[in-house]
PDB file of N, CA and C in Angstrom:
ATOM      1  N   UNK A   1       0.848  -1.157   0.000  1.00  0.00           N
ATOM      2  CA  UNK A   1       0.000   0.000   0.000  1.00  0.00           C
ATOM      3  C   UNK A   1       0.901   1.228   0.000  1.00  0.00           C
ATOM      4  N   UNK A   2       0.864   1.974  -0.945  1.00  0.00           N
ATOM      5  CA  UNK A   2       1.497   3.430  -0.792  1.00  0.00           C
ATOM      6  C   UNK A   2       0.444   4.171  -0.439  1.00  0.00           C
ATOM      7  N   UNK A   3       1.170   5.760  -0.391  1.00  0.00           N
ATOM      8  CA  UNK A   3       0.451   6.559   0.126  1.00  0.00           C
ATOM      9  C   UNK A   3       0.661   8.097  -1.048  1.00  0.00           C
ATOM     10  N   UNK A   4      -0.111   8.718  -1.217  1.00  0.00           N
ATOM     11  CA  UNK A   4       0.148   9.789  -1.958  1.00  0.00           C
ATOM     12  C   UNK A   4       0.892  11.041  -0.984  1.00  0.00           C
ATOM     13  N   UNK A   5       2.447  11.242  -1.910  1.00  0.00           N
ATOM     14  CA  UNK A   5       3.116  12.234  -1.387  1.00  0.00           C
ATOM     15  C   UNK A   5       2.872  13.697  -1.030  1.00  0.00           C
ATOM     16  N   UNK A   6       1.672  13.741  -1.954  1.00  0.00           N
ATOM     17  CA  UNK A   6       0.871  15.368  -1.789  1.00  0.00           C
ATOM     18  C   UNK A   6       0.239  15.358  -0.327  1.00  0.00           C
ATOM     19  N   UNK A   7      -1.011  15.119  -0.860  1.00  0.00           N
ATOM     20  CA  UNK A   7      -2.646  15.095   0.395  1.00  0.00           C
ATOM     21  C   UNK A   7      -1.935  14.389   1.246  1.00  0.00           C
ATOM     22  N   UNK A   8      -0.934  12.701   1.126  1.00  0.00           N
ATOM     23  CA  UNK A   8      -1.653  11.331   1.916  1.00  0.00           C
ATOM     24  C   UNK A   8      -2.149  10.650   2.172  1.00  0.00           C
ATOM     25  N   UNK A   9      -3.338  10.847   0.624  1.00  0.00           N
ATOM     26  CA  UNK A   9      -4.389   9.631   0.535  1.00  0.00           C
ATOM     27  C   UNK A   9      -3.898   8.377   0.045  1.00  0.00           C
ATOM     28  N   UNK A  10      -4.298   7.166   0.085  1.00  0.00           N
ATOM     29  CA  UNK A  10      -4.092   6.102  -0.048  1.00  0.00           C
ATOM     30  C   UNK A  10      -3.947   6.182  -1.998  1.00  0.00           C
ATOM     31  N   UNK A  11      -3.126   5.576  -2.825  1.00  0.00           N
ATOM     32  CA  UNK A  11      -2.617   5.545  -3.998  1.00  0.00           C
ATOM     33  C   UNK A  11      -3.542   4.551  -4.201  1.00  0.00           C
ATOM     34  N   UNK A  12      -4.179   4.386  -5.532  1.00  0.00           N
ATOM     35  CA  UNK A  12      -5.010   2.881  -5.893  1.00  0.00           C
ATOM     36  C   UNK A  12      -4.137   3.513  -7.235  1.00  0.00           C
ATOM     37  N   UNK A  13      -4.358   1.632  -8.019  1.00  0.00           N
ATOM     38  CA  UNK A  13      -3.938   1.388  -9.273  1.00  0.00           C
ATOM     39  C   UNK A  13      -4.623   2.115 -10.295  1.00  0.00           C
ATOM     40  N   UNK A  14      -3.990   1.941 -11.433  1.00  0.00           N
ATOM     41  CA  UNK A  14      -5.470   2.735 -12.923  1.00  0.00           C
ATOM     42  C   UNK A  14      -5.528   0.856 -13.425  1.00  0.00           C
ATOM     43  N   UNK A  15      -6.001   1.365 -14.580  1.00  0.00           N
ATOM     44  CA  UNK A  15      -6.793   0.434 -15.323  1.00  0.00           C
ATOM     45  C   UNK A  15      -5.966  -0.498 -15.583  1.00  0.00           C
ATOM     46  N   UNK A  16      -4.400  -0.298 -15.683  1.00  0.00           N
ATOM     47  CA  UNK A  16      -3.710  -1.076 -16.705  1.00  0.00           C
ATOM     48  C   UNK A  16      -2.719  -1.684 -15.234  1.00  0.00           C
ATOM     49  N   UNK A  17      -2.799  -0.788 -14.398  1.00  0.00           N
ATOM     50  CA  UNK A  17      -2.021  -1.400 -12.896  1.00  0.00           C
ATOM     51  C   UNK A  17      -0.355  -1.156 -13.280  1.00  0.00           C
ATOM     52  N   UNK A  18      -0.077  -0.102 -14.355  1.00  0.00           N
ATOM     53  CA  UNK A  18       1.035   0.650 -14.558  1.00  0.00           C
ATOM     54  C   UNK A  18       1.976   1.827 -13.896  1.00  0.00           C
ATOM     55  N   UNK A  19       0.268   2.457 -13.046  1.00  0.00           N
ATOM     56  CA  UNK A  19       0.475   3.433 -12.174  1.00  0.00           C
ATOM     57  C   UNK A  19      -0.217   4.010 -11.196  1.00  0.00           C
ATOM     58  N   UNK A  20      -0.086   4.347 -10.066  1.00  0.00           N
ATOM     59  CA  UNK A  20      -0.881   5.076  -9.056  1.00  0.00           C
ATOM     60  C   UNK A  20      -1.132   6.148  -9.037  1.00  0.00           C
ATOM     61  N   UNK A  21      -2.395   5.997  -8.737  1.00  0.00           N
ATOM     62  CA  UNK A  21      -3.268   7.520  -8.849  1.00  0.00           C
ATOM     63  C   UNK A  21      -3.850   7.651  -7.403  1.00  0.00           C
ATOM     64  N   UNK A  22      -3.769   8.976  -7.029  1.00  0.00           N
ATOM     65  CA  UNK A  22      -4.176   9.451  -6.180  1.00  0.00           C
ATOM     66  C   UNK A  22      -6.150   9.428  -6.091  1.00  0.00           C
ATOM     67  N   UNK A  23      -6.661   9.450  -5.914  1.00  0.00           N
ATOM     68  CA  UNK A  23      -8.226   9.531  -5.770  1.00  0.00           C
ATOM     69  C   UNK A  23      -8.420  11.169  -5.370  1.00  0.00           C
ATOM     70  N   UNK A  24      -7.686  11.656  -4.433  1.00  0.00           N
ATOM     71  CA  UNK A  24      -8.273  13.085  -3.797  1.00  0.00           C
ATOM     72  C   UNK A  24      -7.947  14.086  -4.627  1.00  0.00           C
ATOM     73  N   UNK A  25      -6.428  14.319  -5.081  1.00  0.00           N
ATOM     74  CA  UNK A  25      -5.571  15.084  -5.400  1.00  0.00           C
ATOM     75  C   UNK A  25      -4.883  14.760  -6.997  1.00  0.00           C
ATOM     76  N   UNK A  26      -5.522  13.830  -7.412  1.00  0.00           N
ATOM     77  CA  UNK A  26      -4.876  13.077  -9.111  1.00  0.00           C
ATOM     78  C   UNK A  26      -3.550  12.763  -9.111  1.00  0.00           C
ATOM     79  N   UNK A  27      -2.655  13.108  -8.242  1.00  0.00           N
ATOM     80  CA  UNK A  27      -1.140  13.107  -8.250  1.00  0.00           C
ATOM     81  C   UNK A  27      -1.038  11.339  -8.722  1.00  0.00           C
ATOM     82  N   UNK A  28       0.217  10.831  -9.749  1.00  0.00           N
ATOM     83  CA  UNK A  28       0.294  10.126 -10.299  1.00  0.00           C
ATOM     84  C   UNK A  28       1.879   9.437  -9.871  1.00  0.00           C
ATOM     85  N   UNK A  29       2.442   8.244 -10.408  1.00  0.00           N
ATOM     86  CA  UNK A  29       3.335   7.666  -9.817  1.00  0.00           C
ATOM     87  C   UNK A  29       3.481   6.654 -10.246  1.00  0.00           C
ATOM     88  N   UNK A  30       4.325   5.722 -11.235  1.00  0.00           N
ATOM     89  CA  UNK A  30       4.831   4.745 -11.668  1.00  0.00           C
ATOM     90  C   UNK A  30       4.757   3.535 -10.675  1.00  0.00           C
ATOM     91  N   UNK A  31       3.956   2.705 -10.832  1.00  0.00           N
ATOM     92  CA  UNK A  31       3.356   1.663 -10.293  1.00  0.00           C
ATOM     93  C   UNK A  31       4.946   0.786  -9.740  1.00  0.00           C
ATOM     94  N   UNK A  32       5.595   0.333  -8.719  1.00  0.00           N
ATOM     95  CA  UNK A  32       5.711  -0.761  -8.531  1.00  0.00           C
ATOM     96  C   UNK A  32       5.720  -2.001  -7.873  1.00  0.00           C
ATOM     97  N   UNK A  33       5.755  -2.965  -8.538  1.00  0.00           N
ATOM     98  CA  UNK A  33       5.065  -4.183  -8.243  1.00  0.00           C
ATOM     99  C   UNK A  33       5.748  -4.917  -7.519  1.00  0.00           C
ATOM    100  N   UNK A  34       5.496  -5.660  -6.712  1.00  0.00           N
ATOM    101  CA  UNK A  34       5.935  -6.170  -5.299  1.00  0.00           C
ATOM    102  C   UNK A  34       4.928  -7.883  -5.642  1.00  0.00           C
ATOM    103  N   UNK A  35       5.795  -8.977  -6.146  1.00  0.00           N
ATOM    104  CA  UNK A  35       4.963 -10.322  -5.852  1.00  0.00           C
ATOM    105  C   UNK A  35       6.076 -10.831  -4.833  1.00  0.00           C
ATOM    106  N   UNK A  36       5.374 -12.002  -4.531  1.00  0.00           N
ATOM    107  CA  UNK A  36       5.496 -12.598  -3.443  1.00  0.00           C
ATOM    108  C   UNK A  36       5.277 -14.389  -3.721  1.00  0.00           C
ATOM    109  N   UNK A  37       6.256 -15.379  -3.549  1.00  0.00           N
ATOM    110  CA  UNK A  37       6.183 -16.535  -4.084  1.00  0.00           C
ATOM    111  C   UNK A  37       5.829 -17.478  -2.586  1.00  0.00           C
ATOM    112  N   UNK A  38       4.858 -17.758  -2.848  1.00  0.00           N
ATOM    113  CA  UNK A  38       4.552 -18.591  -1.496  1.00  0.00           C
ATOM    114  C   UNK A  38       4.592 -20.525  -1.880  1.00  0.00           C
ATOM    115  N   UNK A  39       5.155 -20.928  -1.331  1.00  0.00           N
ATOM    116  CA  UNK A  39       6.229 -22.421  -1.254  1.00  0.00           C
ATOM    117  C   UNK A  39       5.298 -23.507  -0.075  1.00  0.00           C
ATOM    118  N   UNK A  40       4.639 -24.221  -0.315  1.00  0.00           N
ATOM    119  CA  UNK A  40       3.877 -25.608   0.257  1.00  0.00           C
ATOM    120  C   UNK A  40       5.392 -25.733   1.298  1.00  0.00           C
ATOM    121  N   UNK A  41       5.467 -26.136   2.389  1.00  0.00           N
ATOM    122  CA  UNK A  41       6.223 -26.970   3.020  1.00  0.00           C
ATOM    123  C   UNK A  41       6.102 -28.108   3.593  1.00  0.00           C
ATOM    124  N   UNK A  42       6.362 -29.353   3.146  1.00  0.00           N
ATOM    125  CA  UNK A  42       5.898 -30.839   3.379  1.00  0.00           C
ATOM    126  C   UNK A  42       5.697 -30.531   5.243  1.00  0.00           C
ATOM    127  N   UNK A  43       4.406 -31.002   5.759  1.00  0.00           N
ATOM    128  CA  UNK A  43       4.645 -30.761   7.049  1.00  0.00           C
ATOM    129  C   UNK A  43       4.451 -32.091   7.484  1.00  0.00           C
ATOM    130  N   UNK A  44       4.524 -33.320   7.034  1.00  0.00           N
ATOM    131  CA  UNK A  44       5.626 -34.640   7.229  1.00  0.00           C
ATOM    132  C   UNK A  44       6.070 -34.445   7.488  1.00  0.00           C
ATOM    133  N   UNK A  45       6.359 -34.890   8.873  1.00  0.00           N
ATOM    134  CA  UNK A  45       7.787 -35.609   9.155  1.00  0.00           C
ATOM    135  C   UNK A  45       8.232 -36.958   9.186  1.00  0.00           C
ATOM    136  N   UNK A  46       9.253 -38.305   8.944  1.00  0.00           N
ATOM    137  CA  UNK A  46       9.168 -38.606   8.989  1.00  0.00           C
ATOM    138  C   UNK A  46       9.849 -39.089  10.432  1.00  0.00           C
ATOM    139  N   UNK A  47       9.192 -40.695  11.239  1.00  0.00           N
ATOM    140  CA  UNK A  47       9.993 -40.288  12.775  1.00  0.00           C
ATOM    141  C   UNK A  47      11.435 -41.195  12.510  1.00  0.00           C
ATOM    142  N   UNK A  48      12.242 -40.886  13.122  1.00  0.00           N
ATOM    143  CA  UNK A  48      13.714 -41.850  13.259  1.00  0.00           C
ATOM    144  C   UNK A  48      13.468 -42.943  13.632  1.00  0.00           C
ATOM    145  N   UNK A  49      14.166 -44.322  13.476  1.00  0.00           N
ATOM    146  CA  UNK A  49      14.044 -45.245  14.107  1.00  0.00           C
ATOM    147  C   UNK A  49      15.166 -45.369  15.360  1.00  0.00           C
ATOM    148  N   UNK A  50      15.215 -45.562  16.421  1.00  0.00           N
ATOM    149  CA  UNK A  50      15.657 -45.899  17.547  1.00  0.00           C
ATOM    150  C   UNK A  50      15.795 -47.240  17.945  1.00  0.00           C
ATOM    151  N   UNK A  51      16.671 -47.836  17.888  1.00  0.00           N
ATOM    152  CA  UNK A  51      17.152 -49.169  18.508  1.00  0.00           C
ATOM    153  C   UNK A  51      16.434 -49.133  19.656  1.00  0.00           C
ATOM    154  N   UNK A  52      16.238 -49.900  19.881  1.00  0.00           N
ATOM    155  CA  UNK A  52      15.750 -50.681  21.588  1.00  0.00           C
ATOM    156  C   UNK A  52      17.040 -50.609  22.719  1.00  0.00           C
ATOM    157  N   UNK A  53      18.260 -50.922  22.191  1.00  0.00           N
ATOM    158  CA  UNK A  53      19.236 -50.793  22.877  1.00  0.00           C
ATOM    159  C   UNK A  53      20.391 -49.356  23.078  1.00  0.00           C
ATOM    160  N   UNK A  54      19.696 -48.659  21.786  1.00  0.00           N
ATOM    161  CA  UNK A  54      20.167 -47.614  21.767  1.00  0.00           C
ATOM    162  C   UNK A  54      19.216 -46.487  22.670  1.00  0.00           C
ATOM    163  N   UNK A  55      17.898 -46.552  22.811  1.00  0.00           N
ATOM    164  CA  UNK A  55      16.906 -46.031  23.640  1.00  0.00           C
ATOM    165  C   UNK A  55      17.187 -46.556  25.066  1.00  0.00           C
ATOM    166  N   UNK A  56      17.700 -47.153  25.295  1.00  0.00           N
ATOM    167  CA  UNK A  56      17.704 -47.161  26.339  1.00  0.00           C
ATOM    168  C   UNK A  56      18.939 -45.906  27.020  1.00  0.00           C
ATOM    169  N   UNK A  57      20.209 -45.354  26.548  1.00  0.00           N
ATOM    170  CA  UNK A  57      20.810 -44.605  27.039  1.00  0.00           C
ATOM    171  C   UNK A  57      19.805 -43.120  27.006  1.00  0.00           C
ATOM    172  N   UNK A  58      18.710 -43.241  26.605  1.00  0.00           N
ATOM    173  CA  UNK A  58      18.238 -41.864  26.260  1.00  0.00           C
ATOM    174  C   UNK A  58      17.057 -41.250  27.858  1.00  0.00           C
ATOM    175  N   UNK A  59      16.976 -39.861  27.790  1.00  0.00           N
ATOM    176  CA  UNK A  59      16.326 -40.178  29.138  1.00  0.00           C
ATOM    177  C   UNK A  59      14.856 -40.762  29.126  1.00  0.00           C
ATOM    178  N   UNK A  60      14.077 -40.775  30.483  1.00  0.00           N
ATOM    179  CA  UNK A  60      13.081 -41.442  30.155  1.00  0.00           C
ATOM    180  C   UNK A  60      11.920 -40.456  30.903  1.00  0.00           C
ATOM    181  N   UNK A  61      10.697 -40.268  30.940  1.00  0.00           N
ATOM    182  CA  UNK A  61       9.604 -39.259  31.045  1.00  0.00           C
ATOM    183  C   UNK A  61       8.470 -40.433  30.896  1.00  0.00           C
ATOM    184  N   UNK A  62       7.529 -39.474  32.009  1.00  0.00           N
ATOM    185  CA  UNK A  62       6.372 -39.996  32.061  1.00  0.00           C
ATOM    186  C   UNK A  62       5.223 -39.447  30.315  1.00  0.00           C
ATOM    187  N   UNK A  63       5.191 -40.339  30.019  1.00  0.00           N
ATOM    188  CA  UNK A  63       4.123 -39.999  28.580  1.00  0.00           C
ATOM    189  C   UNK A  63       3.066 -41.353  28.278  1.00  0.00           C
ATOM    190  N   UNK A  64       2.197 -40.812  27.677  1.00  0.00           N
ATOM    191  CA  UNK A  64       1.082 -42.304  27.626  1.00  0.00           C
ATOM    192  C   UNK A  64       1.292 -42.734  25.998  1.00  0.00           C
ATOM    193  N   UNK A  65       1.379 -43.893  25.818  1.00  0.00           N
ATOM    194  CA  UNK A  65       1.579 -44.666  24.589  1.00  0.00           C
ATOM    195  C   UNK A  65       0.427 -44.601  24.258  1.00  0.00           C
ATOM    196  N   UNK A  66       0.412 -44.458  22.632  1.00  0.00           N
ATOM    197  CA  UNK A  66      -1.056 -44.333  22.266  1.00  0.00           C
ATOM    198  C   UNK A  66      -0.962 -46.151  21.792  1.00  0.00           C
ATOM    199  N   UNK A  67       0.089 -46.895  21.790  1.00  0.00           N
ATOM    200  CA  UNK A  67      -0.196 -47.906  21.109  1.00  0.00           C
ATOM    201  C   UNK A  67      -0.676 -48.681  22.585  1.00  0.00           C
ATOM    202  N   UNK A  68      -0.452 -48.994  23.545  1.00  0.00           N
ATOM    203  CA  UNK A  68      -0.181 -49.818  24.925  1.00  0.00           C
ATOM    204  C   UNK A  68      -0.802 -49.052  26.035  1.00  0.00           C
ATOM    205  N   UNK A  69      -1.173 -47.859  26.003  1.00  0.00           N
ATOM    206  CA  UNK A  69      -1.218 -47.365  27.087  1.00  0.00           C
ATOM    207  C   UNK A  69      -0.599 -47.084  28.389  1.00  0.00           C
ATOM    208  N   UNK A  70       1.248 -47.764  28.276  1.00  0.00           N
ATOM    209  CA  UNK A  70       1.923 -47.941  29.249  1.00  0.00           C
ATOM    210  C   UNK A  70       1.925 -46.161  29.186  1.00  0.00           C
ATOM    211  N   UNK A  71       2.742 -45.595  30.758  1.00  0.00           N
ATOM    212  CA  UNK A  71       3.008 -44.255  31.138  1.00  0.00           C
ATOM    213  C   UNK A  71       4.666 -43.883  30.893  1.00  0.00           C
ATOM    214  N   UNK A  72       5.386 -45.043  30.805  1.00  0.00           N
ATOM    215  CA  UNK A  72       6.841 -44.044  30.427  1.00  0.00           C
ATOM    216  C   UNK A  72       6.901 -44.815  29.231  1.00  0.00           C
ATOM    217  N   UNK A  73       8.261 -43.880  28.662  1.00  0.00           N
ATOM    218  CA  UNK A  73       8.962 -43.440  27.679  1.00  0.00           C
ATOM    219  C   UNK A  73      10.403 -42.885  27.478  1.00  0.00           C
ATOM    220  N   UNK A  74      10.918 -43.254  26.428  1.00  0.00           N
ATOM    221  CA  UNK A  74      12.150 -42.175  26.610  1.00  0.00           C
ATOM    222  C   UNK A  74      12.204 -41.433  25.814  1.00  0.00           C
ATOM    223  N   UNK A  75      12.655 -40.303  25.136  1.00  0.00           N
ATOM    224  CA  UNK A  75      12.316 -38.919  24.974  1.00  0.00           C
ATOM    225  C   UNK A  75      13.900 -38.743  24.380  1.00  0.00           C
ATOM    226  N   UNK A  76      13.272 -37.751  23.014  1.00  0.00           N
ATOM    227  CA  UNK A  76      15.026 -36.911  22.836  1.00  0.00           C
ATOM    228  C   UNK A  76      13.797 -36.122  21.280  1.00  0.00           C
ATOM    229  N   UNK A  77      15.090 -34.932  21.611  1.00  0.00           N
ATOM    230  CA  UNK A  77      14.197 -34.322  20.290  1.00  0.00           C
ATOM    231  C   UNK A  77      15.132 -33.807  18.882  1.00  0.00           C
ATOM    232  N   UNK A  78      14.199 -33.665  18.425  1.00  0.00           N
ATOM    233  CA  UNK A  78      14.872 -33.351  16.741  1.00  0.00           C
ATOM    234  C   UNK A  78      14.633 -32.443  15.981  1.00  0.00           C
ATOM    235  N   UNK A  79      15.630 -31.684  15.328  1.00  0.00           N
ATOM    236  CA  UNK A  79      15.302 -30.753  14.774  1.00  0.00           C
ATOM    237  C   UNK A  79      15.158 -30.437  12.977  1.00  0.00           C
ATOM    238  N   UNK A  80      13.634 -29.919  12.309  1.00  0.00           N
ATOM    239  CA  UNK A  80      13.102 -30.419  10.832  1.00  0.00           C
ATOM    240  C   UNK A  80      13.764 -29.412  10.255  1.00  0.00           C
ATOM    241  N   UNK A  81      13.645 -28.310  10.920  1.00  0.00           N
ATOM    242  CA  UNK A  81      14.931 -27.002   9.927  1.00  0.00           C
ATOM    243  C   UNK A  81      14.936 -26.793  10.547  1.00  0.00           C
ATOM    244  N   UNK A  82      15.209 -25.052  10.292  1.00  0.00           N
ATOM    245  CA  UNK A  82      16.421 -23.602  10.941  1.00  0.00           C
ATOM    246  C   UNK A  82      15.286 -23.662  12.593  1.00  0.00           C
ATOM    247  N   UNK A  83      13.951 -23.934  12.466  1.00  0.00           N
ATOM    248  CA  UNK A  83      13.495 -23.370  13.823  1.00  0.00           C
ATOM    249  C   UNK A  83      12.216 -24.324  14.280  1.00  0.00           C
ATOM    250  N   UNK A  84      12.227 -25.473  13.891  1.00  0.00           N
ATOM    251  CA  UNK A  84      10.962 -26.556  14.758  1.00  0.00           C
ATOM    252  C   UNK A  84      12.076 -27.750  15.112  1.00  0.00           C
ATOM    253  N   UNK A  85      11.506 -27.320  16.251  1.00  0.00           N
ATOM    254  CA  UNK A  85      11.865 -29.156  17.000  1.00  0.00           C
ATOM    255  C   UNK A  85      10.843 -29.990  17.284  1.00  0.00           C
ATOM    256  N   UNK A  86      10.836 -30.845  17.407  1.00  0.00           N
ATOM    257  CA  UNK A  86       9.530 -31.821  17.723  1.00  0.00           C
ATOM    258  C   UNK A  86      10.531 -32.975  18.706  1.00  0.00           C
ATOM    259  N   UNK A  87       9.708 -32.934  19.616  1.00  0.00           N
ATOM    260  CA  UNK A  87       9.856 -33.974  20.408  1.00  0.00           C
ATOM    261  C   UNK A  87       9.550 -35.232  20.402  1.00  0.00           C
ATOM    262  N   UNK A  88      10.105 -36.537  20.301  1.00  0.00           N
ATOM    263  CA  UNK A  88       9.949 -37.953  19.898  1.00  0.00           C
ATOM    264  C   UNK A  88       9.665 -38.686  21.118  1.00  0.00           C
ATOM    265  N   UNK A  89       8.717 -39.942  20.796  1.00  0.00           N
ATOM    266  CA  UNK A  89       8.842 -40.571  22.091  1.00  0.00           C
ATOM    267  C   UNK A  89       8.850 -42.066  21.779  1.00  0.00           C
ATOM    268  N   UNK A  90       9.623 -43.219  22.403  1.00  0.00           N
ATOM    269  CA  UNK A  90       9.329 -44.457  22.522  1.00  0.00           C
ATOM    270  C   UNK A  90       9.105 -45.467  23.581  1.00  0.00           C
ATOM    271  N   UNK A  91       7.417 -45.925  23.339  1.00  0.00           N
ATOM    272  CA  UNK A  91       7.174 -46.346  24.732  1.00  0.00           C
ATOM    273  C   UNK A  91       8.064 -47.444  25.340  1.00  0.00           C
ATOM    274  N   UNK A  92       8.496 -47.442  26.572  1.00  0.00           N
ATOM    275  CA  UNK A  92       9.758 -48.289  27.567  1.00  0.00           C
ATOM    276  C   UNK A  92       8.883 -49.713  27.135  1.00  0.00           C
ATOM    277  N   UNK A  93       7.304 -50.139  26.964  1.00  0.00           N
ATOM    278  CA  UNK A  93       7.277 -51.821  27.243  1.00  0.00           C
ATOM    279  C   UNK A  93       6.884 -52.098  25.565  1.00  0.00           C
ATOM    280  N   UNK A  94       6.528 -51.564  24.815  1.00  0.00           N
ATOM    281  CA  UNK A  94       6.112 -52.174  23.722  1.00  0.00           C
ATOM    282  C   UNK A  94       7.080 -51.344  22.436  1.00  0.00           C
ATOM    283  N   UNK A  95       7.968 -50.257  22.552  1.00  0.00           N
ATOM    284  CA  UNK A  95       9.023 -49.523  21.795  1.00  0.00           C
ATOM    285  C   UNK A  95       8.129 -48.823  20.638  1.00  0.00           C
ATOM    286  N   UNK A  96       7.232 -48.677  20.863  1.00  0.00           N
ATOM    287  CA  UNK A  96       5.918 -47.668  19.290  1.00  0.00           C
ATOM    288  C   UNK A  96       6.510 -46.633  20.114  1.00  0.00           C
ATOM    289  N   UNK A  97       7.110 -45.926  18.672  1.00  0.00           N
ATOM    290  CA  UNK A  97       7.513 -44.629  18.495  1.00  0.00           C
ATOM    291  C   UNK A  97       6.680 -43.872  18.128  1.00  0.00           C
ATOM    292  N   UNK A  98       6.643 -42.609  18.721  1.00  0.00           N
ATOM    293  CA  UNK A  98       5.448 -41.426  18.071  1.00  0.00           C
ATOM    294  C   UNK A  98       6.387 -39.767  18.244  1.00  0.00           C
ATOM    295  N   UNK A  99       5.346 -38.602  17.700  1.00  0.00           N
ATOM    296  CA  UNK A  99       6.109 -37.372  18.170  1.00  0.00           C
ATOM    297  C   UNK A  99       4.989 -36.466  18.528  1.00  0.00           C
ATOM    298  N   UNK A 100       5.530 -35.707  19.589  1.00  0.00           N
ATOM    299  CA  UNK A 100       4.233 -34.746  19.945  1.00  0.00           C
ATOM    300  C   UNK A 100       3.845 -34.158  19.471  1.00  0.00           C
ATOM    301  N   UNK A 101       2.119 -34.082  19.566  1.00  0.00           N
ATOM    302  CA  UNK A 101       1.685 -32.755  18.397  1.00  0.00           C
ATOM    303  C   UNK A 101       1.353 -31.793  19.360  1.00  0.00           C
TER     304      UNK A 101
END
């Protein structure tokens, strides 16, 4: 959104979207265009697999298995890019891995 340098009224496009025109004051101004590329990001993840023997050095937390219903788990988290982590879990009696939503 610009603004007209005269009055200060808000600039709208003309017909051809070449240039801005003022509405109050006619003052005029070479249109430019500003796009913007917006990018899907797979929000899959897929989870790691964890050894049984390797889970076990990892720490362990109370969490409910959606597969067993047991209450612990051990826990470590991971990071999908520059700024989400998601936290992983594998239940201690039956090893179904999941991640928190």
């Amino acid at each position: 959104m610009e603004f007209c340098r005269k009055c200060g009224s808000v600039m709208l496009p003309t017909e051809n979207k070449r240039y801005l025109k003022c509405p109050v004051c006619g003052s005029r101004r070479q249109n430019s265009i500003h796009r913007m590329k917006f990018t899907e990001i797979n929000s899959k993840v897929s989870i790691p697999v964890v050894e049984q023997r390797d889970a076990t050095l990892l720490p362990k937390t109370t969490a409910h298995c959606p597969n067993c219903g047991y209450k612990k788990a051990w826990w470590w988290v991971q990071q999908t890019d520059e700024e989400t982590l998601i936290n992983f879990f594998k239940c201690v009696k039956c090893g179904h891995t999941w991640r928190a939503e």
